[in-house]
Protein backbone atom coordinates (compact mmCIF):
# COMPACT_ATOMS: atom_id res chain seq x y z
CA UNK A 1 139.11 61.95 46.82
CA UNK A 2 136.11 61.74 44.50
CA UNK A 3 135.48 59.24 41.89
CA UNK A 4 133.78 59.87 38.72
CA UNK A 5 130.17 57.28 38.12
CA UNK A 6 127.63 57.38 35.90
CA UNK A 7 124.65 58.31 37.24
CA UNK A 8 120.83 57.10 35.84
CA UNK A 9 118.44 59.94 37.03
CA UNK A 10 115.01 60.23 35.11
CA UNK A 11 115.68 58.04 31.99
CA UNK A 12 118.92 59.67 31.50
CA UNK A 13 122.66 59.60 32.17
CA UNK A 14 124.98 61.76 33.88
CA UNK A 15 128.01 62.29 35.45
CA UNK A 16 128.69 62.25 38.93
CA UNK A 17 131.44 62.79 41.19
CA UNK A 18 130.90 60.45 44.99
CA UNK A 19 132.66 60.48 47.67
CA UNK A 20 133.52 56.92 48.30
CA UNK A 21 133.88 57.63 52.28
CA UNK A 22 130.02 58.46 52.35
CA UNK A 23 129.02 55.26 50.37
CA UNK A 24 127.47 52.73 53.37
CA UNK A 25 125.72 50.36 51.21
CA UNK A 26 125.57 48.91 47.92
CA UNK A 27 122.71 47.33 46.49
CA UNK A 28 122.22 45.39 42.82
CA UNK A 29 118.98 47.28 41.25
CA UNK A 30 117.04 45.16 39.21
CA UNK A 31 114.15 47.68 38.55
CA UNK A 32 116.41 49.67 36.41
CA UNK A 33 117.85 46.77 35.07
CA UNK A 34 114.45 46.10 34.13
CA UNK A 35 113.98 49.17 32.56
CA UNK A 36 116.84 49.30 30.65
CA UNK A 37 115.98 45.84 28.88
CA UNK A 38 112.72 47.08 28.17
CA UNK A 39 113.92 49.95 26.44
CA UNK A 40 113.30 52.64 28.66
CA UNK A 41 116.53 54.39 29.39
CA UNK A 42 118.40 56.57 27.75
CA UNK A 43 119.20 55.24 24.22
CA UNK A 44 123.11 53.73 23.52
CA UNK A 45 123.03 51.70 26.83
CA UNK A 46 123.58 48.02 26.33
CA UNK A 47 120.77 45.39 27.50
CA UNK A 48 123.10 43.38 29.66
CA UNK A 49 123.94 46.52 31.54
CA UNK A 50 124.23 45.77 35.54
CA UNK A 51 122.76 48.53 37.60
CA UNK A 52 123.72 49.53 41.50
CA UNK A 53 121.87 51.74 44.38
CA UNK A 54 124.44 53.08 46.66
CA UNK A 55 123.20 54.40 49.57
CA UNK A 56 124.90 57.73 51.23
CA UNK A 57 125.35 58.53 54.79
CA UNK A 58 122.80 61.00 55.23
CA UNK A 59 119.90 58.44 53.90
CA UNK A 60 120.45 60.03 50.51
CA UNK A 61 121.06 57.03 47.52
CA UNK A 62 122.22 57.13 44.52
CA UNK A 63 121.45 54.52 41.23
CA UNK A 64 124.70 54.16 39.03
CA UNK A 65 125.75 51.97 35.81
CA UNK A 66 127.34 48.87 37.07
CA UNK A 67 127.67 45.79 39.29
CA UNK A 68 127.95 46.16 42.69
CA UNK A 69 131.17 44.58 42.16
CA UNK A 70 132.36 46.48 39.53
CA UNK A 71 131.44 50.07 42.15
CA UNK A 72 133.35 48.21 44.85
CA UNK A 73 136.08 47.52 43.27
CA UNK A 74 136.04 51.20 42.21
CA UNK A 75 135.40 52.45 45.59
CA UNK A 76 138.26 50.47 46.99
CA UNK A 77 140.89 51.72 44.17
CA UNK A 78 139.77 55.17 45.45
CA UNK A 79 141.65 53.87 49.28
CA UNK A 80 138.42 53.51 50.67
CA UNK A 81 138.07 50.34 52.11
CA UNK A 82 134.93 48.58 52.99
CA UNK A 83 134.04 47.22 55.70
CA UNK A 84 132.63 43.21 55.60
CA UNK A 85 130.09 41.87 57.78
């Protein structure tokens, strides 16, 4: 099963469909949460906006709009379940 995410890819937004088996890692990004207070994102996206890298199996990544809590959480309501530790 895929799940829909919002993807930031060269000062823009888009979106993508992940499949939440291949996600191994997910990291907060601050640099685009940097950007994104700064101005420098696509225009309409709130300044408090949290910002997460998941990383694919495959060493391919992926930078998406919201917490790494808020991808988990999304990831697990998907009936993936990740692993702790």
């Amino acid at each position: 099963m895929l799940i829909r995410l919002t993807e930031v890819k060269n000062n823009s937004l888009r979106e993508v469909f992940v499949n939440p088996e291949r996600v191994v890692m997910i990291l907060e990004d601050h640099r685009t949460k940097s950007l994104n207070e700064s101005g420098l994102l696509a225009e309409g996206l709130d300044k408090n906006h949290r910002f997460s890298r998941l990383v694919m199996d495959g060493n391919s990544d992926v930078i998406v709009v919201g917490s790494p809590a808020m991808i988990e959480e999304t990831l697990q309501r998907s009936g993936k379940q990740l692993l702790r530790g």
